[in-house]
Protein backbone atom coordinates (compact mmCIF):
# COMPACT_ATOMS: atom_id res chain seq x y z
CA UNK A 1 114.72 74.99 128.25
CA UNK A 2 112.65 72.19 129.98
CA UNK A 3 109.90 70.38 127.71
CA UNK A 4 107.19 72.09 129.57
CA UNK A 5 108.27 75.63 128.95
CA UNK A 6 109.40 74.71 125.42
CA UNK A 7 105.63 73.24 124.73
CA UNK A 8 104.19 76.03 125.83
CA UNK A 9 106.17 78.48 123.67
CA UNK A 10 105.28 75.79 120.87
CA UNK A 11 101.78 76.81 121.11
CA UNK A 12 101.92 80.36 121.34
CA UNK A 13 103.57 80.30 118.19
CA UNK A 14 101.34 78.25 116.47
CA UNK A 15 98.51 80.52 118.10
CA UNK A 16 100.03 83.57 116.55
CA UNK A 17 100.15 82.09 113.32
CA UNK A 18 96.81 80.84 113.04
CA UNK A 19 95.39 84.50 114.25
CA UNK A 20 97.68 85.48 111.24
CA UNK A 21 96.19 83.11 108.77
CA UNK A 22 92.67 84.21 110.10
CA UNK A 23 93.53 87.97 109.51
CA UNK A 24 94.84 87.50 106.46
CA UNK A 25 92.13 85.48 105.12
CA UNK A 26 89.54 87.69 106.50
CA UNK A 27 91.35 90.42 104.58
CA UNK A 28 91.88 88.73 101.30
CA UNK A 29 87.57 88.06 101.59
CA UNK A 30 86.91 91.41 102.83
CA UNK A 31 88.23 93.03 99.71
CA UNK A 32 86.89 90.43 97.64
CA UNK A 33 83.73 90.41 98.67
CA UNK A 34 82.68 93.13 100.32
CA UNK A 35 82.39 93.21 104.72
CA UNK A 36 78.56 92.49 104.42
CA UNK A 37 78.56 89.43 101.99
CA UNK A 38 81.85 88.22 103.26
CA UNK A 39 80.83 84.74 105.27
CA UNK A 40 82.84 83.42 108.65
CA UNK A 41 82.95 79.66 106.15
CA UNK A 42 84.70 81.79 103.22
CA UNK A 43 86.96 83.09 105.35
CA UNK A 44 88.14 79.89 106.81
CA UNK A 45 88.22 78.52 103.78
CA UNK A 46 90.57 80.60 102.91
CA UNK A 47 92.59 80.43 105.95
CA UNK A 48 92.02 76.68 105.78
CA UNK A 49 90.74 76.18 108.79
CA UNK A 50 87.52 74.92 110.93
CA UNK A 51 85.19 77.65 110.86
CA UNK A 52 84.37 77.48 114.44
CA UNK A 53 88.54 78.03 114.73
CA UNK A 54 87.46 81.89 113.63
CA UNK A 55 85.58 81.93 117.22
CA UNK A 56 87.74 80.65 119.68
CA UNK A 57 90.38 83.93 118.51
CA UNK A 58 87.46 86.70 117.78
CA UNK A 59 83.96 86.69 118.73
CA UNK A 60 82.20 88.01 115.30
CA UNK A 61 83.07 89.54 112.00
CA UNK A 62 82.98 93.16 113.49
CA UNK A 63 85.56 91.77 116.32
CA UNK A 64 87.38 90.30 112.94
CA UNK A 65 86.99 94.11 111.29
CA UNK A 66 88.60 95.69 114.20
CA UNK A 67 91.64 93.10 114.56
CA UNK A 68 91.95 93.55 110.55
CA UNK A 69 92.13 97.00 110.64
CA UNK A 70 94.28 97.26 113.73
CA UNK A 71 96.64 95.10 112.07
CA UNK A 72 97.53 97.15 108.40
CA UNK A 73 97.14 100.39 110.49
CA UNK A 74 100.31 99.46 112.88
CA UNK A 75 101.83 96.71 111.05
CA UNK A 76 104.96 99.14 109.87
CA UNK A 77 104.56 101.54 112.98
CA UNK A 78 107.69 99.31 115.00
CA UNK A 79 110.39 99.70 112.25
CA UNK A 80 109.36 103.32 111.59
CA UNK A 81 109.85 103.96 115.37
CA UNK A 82 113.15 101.96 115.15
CA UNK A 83 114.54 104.31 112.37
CA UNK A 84 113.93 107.43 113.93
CA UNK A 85 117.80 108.23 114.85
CA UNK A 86 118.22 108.08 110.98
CA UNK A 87 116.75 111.26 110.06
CA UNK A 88 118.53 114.43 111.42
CA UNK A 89 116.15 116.84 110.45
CA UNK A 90 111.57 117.24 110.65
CA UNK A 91 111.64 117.76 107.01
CA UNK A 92 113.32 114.04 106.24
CA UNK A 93 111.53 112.20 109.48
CA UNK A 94 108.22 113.98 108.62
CA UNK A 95 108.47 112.76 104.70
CA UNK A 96 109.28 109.23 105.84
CA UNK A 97 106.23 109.42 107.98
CA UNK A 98 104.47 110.06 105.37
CA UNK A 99 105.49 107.69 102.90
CA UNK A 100 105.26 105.33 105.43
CA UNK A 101 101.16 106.27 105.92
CA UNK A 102 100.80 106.60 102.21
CA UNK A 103 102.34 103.18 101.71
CA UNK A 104 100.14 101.33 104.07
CA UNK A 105 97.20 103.05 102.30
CA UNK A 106 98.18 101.83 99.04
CA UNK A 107 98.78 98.17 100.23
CA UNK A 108 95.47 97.57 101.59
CA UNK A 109 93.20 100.24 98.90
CA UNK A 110 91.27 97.51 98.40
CA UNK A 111 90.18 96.80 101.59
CA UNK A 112 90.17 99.82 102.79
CA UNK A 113 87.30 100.29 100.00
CA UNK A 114 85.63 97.82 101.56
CA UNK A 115 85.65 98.38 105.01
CA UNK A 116 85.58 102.42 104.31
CA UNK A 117 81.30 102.54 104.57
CA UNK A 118 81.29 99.64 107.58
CA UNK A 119 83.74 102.75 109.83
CA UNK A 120 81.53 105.43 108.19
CA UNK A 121 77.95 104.11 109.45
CA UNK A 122 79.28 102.28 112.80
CA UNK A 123 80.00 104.86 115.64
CA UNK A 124 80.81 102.28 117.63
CA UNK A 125 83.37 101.02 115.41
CA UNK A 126 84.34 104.52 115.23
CA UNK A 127 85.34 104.75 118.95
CA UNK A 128 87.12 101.12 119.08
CA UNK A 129 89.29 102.17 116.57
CA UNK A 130 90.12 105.35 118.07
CA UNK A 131 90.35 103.86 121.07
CA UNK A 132 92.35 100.47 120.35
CA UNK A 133 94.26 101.75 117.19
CA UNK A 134 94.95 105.66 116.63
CA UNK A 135 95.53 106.77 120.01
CA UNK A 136 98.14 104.14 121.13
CA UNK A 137 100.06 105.02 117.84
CA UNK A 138 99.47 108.58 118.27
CA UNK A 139 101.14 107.96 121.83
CA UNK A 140 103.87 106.32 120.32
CA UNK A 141 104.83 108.94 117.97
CA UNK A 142 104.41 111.98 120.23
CA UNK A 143 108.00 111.36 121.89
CA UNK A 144 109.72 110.85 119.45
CA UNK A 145 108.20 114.37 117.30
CA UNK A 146 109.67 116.02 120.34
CA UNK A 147 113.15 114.38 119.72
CA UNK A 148 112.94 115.21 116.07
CA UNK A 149 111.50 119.04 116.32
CA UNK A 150 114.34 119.91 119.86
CA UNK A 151 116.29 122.58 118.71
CA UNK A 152 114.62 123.32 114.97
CA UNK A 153 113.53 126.87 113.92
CA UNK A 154 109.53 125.77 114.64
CA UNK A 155 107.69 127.64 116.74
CA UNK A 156 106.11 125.71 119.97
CA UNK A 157 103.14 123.63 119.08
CA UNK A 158 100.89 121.07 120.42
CA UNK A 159 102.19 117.66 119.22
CA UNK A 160 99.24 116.46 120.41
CA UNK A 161 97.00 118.33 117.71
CA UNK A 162 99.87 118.19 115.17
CA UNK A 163 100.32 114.90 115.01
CA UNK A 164 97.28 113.58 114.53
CA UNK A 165 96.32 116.31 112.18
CA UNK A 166 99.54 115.09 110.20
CA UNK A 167 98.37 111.41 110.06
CA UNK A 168 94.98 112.38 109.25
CA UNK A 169 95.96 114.48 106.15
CA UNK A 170 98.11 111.85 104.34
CA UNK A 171 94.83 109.52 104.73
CA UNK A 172 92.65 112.47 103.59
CA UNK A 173 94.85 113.60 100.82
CA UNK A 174 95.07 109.99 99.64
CA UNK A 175 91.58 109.46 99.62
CA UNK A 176 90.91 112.61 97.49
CA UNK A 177 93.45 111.46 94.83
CA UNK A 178 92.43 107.80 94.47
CA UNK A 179 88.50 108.29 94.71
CA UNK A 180 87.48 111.79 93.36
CA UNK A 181 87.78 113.63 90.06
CA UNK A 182 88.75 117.19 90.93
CA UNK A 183 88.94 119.49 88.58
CA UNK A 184 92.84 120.48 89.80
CA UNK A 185 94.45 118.28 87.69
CA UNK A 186 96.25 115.16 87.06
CA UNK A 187 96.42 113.14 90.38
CA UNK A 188 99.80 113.49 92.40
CA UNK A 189 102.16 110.86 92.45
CA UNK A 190 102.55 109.50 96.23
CA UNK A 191 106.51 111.70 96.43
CA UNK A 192 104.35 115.03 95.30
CA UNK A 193 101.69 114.13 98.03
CA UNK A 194 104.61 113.95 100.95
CA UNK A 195 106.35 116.73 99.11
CA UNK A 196 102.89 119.11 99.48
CA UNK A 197 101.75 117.91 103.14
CA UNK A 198 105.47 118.03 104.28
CA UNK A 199 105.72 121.52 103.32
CA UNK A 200 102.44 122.61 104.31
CA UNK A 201 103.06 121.59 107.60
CA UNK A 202 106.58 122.29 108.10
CA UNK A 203 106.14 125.66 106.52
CA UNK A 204 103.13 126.11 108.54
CA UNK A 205 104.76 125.37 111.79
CA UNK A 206 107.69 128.04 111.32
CA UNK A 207 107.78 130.62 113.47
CA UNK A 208 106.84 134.41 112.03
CA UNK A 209 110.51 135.88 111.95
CA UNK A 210 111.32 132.98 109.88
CA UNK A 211 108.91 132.68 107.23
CA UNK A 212 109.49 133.48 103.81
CA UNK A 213 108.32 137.27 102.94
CA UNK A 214 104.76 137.01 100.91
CA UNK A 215 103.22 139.74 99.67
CA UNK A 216 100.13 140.53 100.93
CA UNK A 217 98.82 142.29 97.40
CA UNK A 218 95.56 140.85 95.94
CA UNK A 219 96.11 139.48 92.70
């Protein structure tokens, strides 16, 4: 590889990890400090680098937000689309969606508290996300529901609407069990929430002639 080519590979490299450093750090303050009190100087402090660094990559800490949260919302999305050919049935690739959603959840719960109230009160932040971050998954994972459901016992559905729907339960259903008290219980383990939204759906999406009989007697 001539010098010029290899130089130039050199520094994307070293760009990449410096926006990783930055996330990361912006992350660890985030959750430490809250998205309001966290500072641009704390966070490259922590990333140990020049603060003005921070602003040749993003141009403020809501551009920082949005690259954070873009970042743990995709970061396993690649290897789960890899793995797809493993699972030979919706009920196994839908639970190992799930986990996969619930698992990301769990890693960042802290700053996910953190940044929870900033996506709340911020339509704008709203749209970005939907617009840089859900969608583009949602678009990756629509395919590859079609390869999984061909040829199963569900009845025809919009993957477009059941997709999303199925993402946006496991963050729901997570929510519920780490930040309310409901008066249903202990809190389910992260197996009996994929084991409850796996058959909700699944079950849901079965086509009349092959749903279990149910009584329809009031009780």
């Amino acid at each position: 590889m001539p010098r010029k080519k290899r130089d130039e590979a050199g520094e994307r490299e070293r760009v990449k990890e410096r926006r990783r450093r930055i996330l990361d750090a912006a992350a660890v303050v985030f959750a430490r400090r809250g998205y309001h009190l966290a500072r641009t100087r704390e966070i490259a402090a922590e990333a140990g680098v020049a603060e003005g660094t921070i602003y040749n990559y993003y141009a403020n800490k809501r551009d920082l937000l949005l690259a954070i949260i873009q970042q743990v919302t995709v970061e396993s999305v690649p290897e789960m689309l890899t793995q797809t050919r493993a699972y030979h049935d919706a009920r196994s690739w839908l639970k190992a969606v799930l986990r996969d959603r619930l698992a990301m959840l769990d890693r960042n719960r802290d700053l996910i508290r953190a940044v929870l109230p900033e996506m709340i009160a911020d339509n704008d932040l709203q749209h970005e996300y939907l617009r840089q971050v859900i969608i583009p998954s949602i678009v990756k994972y629509l395919p590859l529901t079609q390869q999984v459901f061909q040829g199963t016992r569900l009845r025809r559905f919009n993957a477009g609407v059941i997709v999303p729907a199925i993402i946006g339960a496991a963050a729901t259903a997570f929510l519920f069990s780490e930040w309310t008290n409901l008066p249903v219980g202990s809190p389910p383990s992260s197996e009996e929430l994929v084991d409850e939204l796996a058959s909700f759906f699944l079950d849901g999406l079965l086509s009349r002639d092959q749903r279990p009989a149910t009584s329809t007697a009031m009780t």
